[in-house]
Protein backbone atom coordinates (compact mmCIF):
# COMPACT_ATOMS: atom_id res chain seq x y z
CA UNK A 1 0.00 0.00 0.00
CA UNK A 2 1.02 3.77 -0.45
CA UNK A 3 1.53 6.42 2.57
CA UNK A 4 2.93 9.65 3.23
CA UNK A 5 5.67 9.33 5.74
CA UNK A 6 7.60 11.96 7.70
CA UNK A 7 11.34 10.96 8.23
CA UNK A 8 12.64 14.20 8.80
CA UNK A 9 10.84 16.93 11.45
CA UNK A 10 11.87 19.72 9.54
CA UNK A 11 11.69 18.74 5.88
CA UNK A 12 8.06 17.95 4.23
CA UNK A 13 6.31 14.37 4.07
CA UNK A 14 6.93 12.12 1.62
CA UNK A 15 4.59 9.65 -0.64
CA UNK A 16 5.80 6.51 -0.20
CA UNK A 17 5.39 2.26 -0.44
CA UNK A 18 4.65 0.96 2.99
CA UNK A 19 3.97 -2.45 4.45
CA UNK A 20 0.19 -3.81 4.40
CA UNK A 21 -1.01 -3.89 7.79
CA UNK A 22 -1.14 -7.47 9.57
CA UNK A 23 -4.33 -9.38 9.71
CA UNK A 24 -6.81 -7.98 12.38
CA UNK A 25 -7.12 -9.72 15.13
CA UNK A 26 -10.77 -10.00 16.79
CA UNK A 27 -10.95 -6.66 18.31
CA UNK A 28 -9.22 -4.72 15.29
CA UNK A 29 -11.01 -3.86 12.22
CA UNK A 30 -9.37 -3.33 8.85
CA UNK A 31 -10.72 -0.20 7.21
CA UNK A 32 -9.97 1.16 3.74
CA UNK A 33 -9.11 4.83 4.21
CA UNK A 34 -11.13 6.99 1.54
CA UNK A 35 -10.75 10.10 3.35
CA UNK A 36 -8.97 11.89 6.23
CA UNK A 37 -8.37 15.01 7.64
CA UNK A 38 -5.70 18.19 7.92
CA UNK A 39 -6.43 19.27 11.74
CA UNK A 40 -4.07 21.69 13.13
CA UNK A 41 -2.94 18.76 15.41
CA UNK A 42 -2.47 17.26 12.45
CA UNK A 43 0.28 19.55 11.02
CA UNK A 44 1.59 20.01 15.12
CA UNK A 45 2.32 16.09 15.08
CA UNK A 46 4.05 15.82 11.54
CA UNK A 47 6.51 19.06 12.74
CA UNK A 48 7.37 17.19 16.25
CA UNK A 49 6.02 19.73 17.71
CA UNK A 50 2.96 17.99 19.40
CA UNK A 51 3.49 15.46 22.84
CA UNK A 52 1.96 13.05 20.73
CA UNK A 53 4.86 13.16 17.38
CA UNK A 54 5.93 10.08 18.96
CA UNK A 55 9.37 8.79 17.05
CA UNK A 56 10.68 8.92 13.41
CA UNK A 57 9.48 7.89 10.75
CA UNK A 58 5.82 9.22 11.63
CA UNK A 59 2.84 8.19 9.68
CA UNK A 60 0.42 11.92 9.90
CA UNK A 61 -3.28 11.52 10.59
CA UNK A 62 -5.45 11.01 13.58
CA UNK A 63 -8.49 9.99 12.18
CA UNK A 64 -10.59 9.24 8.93
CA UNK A 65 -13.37 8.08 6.74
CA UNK A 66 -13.11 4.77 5.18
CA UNK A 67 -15.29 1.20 4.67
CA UNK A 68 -14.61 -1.71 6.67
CA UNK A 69 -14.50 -5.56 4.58
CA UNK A 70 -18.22 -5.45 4.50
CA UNK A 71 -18.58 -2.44 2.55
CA UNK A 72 -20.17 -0.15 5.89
CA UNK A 73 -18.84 3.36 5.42
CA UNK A 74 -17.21 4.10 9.12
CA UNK A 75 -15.50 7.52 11.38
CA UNK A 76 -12.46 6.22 12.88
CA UNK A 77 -9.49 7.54 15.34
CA UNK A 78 -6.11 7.05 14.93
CA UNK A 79 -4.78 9.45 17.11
CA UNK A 80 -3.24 6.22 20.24
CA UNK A 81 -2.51 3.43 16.91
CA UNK A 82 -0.71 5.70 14.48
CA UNK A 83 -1.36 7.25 11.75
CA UNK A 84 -4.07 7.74 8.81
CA UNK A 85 -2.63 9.11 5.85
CA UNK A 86 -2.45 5.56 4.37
CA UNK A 87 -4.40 3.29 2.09
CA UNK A 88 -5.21 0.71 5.04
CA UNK A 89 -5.45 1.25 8.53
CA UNK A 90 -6.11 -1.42 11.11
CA UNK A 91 -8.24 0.41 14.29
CA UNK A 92 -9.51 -1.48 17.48
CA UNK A 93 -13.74 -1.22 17.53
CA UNK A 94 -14.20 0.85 20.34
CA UNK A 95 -12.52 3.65 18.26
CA UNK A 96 -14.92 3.27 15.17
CA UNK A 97 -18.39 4.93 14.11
CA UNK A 98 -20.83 4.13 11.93
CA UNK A 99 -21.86 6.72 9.28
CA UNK A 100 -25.61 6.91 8.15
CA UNK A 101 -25.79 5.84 3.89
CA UNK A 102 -25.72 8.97 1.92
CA UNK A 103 -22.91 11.07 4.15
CA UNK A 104 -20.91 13.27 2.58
CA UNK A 105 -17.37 11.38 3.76
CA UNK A 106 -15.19 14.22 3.22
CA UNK A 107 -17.28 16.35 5.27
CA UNK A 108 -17.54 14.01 7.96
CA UNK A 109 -13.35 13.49 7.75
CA UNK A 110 -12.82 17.42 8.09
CA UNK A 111 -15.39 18.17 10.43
CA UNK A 112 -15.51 15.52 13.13
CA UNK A 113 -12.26 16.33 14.81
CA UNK A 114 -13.05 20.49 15.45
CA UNK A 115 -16.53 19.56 16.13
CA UNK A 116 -15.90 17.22 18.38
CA UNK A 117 -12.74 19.22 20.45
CA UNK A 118 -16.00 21.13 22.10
CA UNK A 119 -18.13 18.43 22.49
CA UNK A 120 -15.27 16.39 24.89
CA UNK A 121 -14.76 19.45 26.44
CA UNK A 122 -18.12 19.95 27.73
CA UNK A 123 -18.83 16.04 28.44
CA UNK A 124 -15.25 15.10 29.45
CA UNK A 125 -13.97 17.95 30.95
CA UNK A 126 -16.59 19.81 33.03
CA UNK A 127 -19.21 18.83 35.59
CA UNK A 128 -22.39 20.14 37.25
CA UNK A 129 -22.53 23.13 34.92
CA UNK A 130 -25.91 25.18 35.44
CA UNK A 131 -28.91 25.45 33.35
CA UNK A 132 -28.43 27.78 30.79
CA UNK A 133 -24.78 28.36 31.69
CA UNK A 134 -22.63 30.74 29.76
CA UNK A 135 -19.54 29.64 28.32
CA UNK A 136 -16.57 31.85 26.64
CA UNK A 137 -14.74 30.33 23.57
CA UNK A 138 -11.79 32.39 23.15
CA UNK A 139 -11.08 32.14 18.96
CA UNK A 140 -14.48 31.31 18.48
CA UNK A 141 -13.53 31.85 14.54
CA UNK A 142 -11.46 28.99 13.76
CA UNK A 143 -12.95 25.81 13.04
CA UNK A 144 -13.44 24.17 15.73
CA UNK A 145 -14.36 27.50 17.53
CA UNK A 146 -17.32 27.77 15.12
CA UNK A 147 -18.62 24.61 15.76
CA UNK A 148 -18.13 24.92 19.54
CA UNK A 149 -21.20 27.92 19.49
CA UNK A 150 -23.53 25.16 18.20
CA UNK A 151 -22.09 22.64 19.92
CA UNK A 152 -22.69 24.60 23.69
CA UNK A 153 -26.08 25.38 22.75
CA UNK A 154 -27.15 22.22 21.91
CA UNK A 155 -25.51 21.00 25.35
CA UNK A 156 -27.38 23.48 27.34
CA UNK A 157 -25.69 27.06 26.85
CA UNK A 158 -28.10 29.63 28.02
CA UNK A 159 -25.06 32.71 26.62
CA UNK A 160 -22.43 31.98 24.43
CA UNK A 161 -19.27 34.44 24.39
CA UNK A 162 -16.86 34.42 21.42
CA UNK A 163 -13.47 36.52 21.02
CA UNK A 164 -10.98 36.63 18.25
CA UNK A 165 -9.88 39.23 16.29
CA UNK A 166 -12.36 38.81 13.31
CA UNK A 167 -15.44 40.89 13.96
CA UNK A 168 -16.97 40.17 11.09
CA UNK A 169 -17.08 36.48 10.81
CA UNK A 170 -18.37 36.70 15.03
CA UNK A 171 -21.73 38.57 13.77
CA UNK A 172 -22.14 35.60 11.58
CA UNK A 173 -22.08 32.79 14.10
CA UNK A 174 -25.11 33.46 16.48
CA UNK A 175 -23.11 34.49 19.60
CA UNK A 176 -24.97 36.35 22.54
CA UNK A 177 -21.78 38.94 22.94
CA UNK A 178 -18.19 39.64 20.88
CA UNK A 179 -14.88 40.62 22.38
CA UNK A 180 -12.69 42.05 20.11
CA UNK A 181 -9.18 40.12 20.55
CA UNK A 182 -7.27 43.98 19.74
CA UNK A 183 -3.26 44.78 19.46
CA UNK A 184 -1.69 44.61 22.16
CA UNK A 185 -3.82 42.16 23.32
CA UNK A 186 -3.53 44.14 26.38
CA UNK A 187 -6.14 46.39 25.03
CA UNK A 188 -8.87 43.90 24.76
CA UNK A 189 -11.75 44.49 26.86
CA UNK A 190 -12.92 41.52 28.49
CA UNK A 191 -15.59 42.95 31.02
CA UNK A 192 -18.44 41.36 28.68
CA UNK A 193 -16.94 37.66 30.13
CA UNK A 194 -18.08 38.28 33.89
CA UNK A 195 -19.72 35.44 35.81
CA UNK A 196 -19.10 33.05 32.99
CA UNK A 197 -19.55 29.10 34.23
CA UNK A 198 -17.09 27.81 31.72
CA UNK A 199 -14.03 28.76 29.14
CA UNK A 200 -13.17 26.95 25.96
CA UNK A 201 -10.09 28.06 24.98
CA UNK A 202 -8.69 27.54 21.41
CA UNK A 203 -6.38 30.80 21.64
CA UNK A 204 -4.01 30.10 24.65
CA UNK A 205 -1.02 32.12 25.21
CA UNK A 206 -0.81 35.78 25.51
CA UNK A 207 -4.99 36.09 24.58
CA UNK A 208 -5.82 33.96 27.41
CA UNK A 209 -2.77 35.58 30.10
CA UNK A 210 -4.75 38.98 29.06
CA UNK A 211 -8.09 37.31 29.91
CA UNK A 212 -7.08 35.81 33.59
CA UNK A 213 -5.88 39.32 34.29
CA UNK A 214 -8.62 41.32 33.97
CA UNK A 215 -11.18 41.94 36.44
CA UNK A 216 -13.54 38.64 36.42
CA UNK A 217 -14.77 38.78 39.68
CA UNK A 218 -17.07 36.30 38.88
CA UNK A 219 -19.39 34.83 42.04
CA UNK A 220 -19.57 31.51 40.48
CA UNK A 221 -17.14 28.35 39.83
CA UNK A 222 -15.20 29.03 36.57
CA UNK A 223 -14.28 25.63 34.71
CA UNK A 224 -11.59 26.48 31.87
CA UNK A 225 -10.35 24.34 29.28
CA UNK A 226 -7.63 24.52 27.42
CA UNK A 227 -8.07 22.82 24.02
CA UNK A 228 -5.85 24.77 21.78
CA UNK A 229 -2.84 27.37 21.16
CA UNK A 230 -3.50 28.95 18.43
CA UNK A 231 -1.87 32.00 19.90
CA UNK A 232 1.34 30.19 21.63
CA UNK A 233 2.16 27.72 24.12
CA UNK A 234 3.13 29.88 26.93
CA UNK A 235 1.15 31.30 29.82
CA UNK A 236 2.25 31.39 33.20
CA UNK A 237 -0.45 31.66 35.58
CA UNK A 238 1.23 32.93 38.34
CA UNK A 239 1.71 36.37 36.42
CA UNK A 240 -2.33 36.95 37.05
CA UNK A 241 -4.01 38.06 39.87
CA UNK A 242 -6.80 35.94 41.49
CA UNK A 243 -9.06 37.86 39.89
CA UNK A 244 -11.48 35.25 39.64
CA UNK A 245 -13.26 34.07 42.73
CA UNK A 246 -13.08 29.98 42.59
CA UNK A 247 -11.37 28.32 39.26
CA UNK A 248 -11.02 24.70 37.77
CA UNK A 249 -8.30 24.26 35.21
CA UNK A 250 -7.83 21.17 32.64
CA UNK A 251 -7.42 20.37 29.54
CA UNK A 252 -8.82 17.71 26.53
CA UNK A 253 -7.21 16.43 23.54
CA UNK A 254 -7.94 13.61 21.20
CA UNK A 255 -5.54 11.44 23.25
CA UNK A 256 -7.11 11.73 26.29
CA UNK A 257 -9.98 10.74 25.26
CA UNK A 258 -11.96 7.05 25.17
CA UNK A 259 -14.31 6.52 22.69
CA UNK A 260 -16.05 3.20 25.26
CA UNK A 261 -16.42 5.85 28.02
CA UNK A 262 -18.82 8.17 25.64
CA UNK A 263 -21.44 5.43 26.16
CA UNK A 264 -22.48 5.20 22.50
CA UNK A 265 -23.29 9.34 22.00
CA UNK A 266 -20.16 9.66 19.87
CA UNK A 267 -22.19 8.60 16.56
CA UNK A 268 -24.33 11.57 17.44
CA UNK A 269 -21.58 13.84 17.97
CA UNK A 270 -20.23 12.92 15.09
C-alpha cells in the first residue's frame, strides 16, 4: 500500500510504499481509508512539535473516513494506533463509528475532529454546569471555535461568548456577545466575560494571560479548558491576579480521550 511518511521533522512528508497492515485480530477492524483530515494537530504532530509526534518515521493523521471488509462506510481515530494518511489502517472497535448511507465522507473526515474538540470538552472535561450556563470560547472563529457555538447550545448554553480578532465572521455565528481580541492584546476588553460558568479556549497564550488578568470577579465556579494554542504555548499563571473568585483548570485532547467511556453518544456527535 502507499503512505505519506515523515522521516525528517523539519523537511516535508513524503509519498511513499509501505507495508500492508497485519491481519486484524478479533478486536481490530481493517478499514480502507477513503478520506482523512488536515487538523491543526495534524500539522503540530508531523513538525514534532505535538506530545503526541511520537518517534521517526511518523505516519500523519489522527483519524478518517473509510469502509470496513463489508462495505459499511465508518469515522475512525487514529490518534493512540498511528497514523491515517495511508491506504489501510487497522483500528480497534471501540474507536470506530458508523456513518448513516448517503454522508458526505469528506465532510464528515474534516469536520468531526473540530466539532468534536468542544463536544469532549463539555462532556469530558466539566461537571455540574448550570442550566443555561454561559460559556466563553476564546477564537471562536477557527474551526473548531465555530462549531463549539452550536455545539454549547445544543448542550445546554443559556449565553455563548466568542473573542478573536475577526469581527466580522463573530456577527455571523449566532453568539450572545463579541470581544474584540485587539493589538496589544492588552487592550482587549474583556468585562463582557463576567460570571461566565465555563471557558473553551482555542487561543491560549498571551490572549488567554490577558483574559485571567482582567477583572472577572465572577461569584460563580469558573471551569476552563484549554483545548488549543493557536496564539502560543506559553502562559504562566502565576503572572495573574486571582481575579477570579473559585477556578477549575484542565485540559482535553484527542488522546485523552476514550471513545467506550462516551457510552455510545459519539455517533451523534459525530
Amino acid at each position: 500500500m502507499y503512505g505519506v511518511l515523515v522521516t525528517n521533522w523539519s523537511k516535508a512528508p513524503i509519498y511513499v510504499e509501505l507495508d500492508n497492515p497485519s491481519i486484524p485480530d478479533p478486536g481490530t477492524v481493517q478499514i480502507k481509508v477513503t478520506a482523512t483530515g488536515l487538523h491543526s494537530v495534524v500539522r503540530s504532530r508531523a513538525s514534532g512539535k505535538h506530545f503526541s509526534s511520537g518517534d521517526l518515521p511518523h505516519v500523519p493523521g489522527v483519524d478518517g473516513v473509510g469502509k470496513t471488509s463489508d462495505g459499511q462506510s465508518v469515522y475512525f481515530s487514529t490518534f493512540n494506533t498511528g497514523g491515517s494518511y495511508c491506504d489501510v489502517v487497522n483500528v480497534p472497535r471501540q474507536a470506530i463509528s458508523p456513518l448513516p448511507a448517503g454522508v458526505d465522507e469528506i465532510q464528515v473526515a474534516a469536520y468531526t475532529n473540530p466539532g468534536l474538540s468542544s463536544w469532549m470538552a463539555l462532556k469530558t472535561r466539566t461537571n455540574n454546569l448550570p442550566p443555561n450556563f454561559t460559556v466563553l470560547i476564546m477564537g471562536t472563529t477557527s474551526a473548531s471555535g465555530t462549531f463549539a457555538v452550536s455545539v454549547a447550545r445544543a448542550l445546554g448554553a443559556g449565553r455563548v461568548i466568542g473573542c478573536a480578532r475577526n469581527t466580522k465572521k463573530m456577527s455571523s455565528l449566532g453568539l450572545d456577545e463579541m470581544i474584540e481580541l485587539r493589538e496589544p492584546v492588552a487592550d482587549t476588553d474583556f468585562s463582557m466575560a463576567r460570571d461566565v460558568d465555563v471557558v473553551l479556549d482555542y487561543l491560549y497564550g498571551a490572549p488567554t494571560e490577558q483574559l485571567f488578568k482582567s477583572p472577572l470577579a465572577s461569584s460563580r465556579r469558573v471551569q476552563y479548558v484549554h483545548i488549543g494554542g493557536l496564539a502560543g504555548l506559553e502562559f504562566e499563571f502565576a503572572r495573574c491576579p486571582h481575579s477570579i473568585k473559585e477556578h477549575h483548570h484542565c485540559g482535553v485532547c484527542s488522546g485523552q480521550f476514550r471513545y467506550g467511556r462516551a457510552g455510545g453518544r459519539t455517533p451523534k456527535a459525530a
